[in-house]
Protein backbone atom coordinates (compact mmCIF):
# COMPACT_ATOMS: atom_id res chain seq x y z
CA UNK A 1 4.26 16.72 20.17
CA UNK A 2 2.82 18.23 17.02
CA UNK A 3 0.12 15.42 16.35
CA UNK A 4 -1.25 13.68 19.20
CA UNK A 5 -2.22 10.23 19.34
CA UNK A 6 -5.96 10.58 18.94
CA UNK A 7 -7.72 7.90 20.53
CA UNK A 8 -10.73 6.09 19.30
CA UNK A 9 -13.98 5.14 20.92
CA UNK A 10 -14.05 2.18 17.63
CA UNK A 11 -13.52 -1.06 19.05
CA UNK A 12 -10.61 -3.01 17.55
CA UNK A 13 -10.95 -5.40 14.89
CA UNK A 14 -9.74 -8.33 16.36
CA UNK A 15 -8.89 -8.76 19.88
CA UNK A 16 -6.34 -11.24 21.68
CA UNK A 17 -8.24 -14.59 21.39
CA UNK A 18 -8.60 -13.79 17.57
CA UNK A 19 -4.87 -11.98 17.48
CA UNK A 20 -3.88 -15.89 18.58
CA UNK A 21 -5.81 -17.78 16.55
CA UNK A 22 -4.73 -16.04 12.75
CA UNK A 23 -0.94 -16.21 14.59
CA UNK A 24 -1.49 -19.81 15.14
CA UNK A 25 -3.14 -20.45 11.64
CA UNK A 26 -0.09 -18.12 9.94
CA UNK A 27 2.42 -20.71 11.54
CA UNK A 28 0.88 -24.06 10.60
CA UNK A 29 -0.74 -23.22 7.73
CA UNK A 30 1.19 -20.29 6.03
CA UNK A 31 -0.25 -20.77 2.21
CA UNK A 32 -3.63 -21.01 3.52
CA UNK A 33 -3.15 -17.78 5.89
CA UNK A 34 -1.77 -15.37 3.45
CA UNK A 35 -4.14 -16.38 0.91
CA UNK A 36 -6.99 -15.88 2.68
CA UNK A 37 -5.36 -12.11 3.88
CA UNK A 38 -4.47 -11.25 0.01
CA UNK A 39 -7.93 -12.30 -0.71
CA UNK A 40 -9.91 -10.03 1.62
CA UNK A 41 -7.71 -6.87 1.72
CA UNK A 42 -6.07 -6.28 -1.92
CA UNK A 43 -7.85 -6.09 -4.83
CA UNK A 44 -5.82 -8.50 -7.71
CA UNK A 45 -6.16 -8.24 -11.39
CA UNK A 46 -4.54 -11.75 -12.02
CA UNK A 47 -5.04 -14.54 -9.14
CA UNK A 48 -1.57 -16.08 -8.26
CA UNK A 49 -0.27 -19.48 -9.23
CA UNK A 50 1.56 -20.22 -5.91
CA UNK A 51 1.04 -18.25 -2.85
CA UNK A 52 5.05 -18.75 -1.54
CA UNK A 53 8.05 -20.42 -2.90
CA UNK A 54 10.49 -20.57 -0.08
CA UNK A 55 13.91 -22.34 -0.71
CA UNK A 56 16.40 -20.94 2.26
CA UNK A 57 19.22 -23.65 0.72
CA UNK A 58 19.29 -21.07 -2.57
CA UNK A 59 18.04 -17.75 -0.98
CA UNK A 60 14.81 -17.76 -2.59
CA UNK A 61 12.44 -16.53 -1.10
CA UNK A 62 8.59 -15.43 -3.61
CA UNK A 63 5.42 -14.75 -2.51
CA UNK A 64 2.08 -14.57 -5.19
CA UNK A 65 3.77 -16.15 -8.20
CA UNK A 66 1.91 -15.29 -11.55
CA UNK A 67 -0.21 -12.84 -9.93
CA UNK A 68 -0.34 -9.29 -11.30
CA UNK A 69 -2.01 -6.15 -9.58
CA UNK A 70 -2.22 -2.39 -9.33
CA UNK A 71 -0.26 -1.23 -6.56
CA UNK A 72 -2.00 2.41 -7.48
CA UNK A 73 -5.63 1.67 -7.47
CA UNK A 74 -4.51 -0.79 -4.21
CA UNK A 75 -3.12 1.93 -2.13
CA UNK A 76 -5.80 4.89 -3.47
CA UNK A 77 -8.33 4.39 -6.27
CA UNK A 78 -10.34 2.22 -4.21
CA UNK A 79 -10.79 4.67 -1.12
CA UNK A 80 -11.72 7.21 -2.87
CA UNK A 81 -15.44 6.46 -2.16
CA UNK A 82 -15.38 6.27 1.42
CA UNK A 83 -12.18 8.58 1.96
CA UNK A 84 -11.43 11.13 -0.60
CA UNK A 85 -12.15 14.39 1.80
CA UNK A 86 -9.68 12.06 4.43
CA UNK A 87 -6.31 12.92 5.34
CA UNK A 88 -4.13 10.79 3.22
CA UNK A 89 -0.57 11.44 3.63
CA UNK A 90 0.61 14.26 6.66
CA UNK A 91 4.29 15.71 5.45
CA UNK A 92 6.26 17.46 7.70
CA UNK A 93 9.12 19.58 6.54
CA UNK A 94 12.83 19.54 8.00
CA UNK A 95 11.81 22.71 10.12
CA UNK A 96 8.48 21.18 12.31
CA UNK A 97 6.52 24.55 11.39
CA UNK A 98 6.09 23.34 7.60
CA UNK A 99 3.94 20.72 6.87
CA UNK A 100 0.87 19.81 4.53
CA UNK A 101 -1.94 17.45 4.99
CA UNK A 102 -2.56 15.79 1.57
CA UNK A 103 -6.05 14.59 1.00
CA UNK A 104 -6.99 11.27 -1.50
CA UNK A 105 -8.59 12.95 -3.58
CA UNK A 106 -5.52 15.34 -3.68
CA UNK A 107 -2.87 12.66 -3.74
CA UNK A 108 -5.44 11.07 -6.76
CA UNK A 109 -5.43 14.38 -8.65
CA UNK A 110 -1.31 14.71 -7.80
CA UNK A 111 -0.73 10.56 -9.27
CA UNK A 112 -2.68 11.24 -12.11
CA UNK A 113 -0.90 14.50 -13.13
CA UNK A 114 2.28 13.29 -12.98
CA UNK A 115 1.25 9.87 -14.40
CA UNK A 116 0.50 12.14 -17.71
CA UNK A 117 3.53 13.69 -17.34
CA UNK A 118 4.97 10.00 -17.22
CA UNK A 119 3.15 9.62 -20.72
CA UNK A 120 3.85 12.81 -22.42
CA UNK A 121 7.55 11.71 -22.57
CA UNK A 122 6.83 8.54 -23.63
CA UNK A 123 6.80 6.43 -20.57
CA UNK A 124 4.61 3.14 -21.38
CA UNK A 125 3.28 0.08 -19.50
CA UNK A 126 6.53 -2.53 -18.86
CA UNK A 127 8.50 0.70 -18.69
CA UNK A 128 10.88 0.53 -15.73
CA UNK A 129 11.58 4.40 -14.17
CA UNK A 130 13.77 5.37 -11.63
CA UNK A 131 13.61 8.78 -9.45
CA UNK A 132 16.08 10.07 -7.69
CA UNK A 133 14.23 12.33 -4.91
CA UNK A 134 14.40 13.46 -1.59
CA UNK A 135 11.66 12.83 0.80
CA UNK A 136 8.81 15.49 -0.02
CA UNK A 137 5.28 14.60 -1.10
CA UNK A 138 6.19 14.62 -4.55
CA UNK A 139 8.40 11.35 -3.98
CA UNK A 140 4.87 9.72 -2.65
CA UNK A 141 2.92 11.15 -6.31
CA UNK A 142 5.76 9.39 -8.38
């Protein structure tokens, strides 16, 4: 095996009791739950309207109506503080041998570049862009 599991002397964040308890809580009181989650753990521009809107009888199923955020500074802008010299992303190629570790302040550097690529060809907020790419780290910048 290329990357062993590594194991940690950190204690878990929650254990079995607790584990129960948010299960529990995420059954009964669903709204209230997934609120509180999307409250401590992602960063929202816009606070939502509704937390779900579940109708099986016409297949609809939304979650965080009205809410807007930045799935970008969610998933790396905001650990760049603690976590920039970190391992972000580990690529391995089709052949085992090749593969890159990709740091976040690498990946930021990577975003941003092609985000001004993005911009130099006129791509604008609202735009919708679709890439057609096979899995490399590039596919992870865009």
């Amino acid at each position: 095996m290329k990357y062993p599991i590594m194991r940690s002397n950190r204690k878990p964040l929650i254990d079995a009791q607790k584990y129960e308890l948010m299960y529990e809580q995420s059954m009964s009181q669903p709204d209230e739950f997934w609120a509180d989650q999307a409250d401590q753990f992602i960063s929202w521009d816009k606070k939502w309207d509704k937390v779900s809107d579940v109708d099986f009888s016409k297949g609809k199923i939304a979650w965080f109506e009205g809410a807007t955020l930045n799935v970008s500074y969610n998933c790396l802008d905001r650990h760049l503080p603690e976590r920039a010299n970190q391992v972000a992303i580990i690529w391995e190629g089709d052949d085992p041998s090749v593969d890159l570790k990709i740091t976040y302040a690498e990946l930021h550097a990577r975003v941003c570049r092609f985000a001004n690529v993005l911009k130099r060809i006129g791509a604008k907020k609202g735009d919708r862009i679709t890439i057609y790419m096979p899995m490399i780290p590039e596919a992870a910048y865009a």
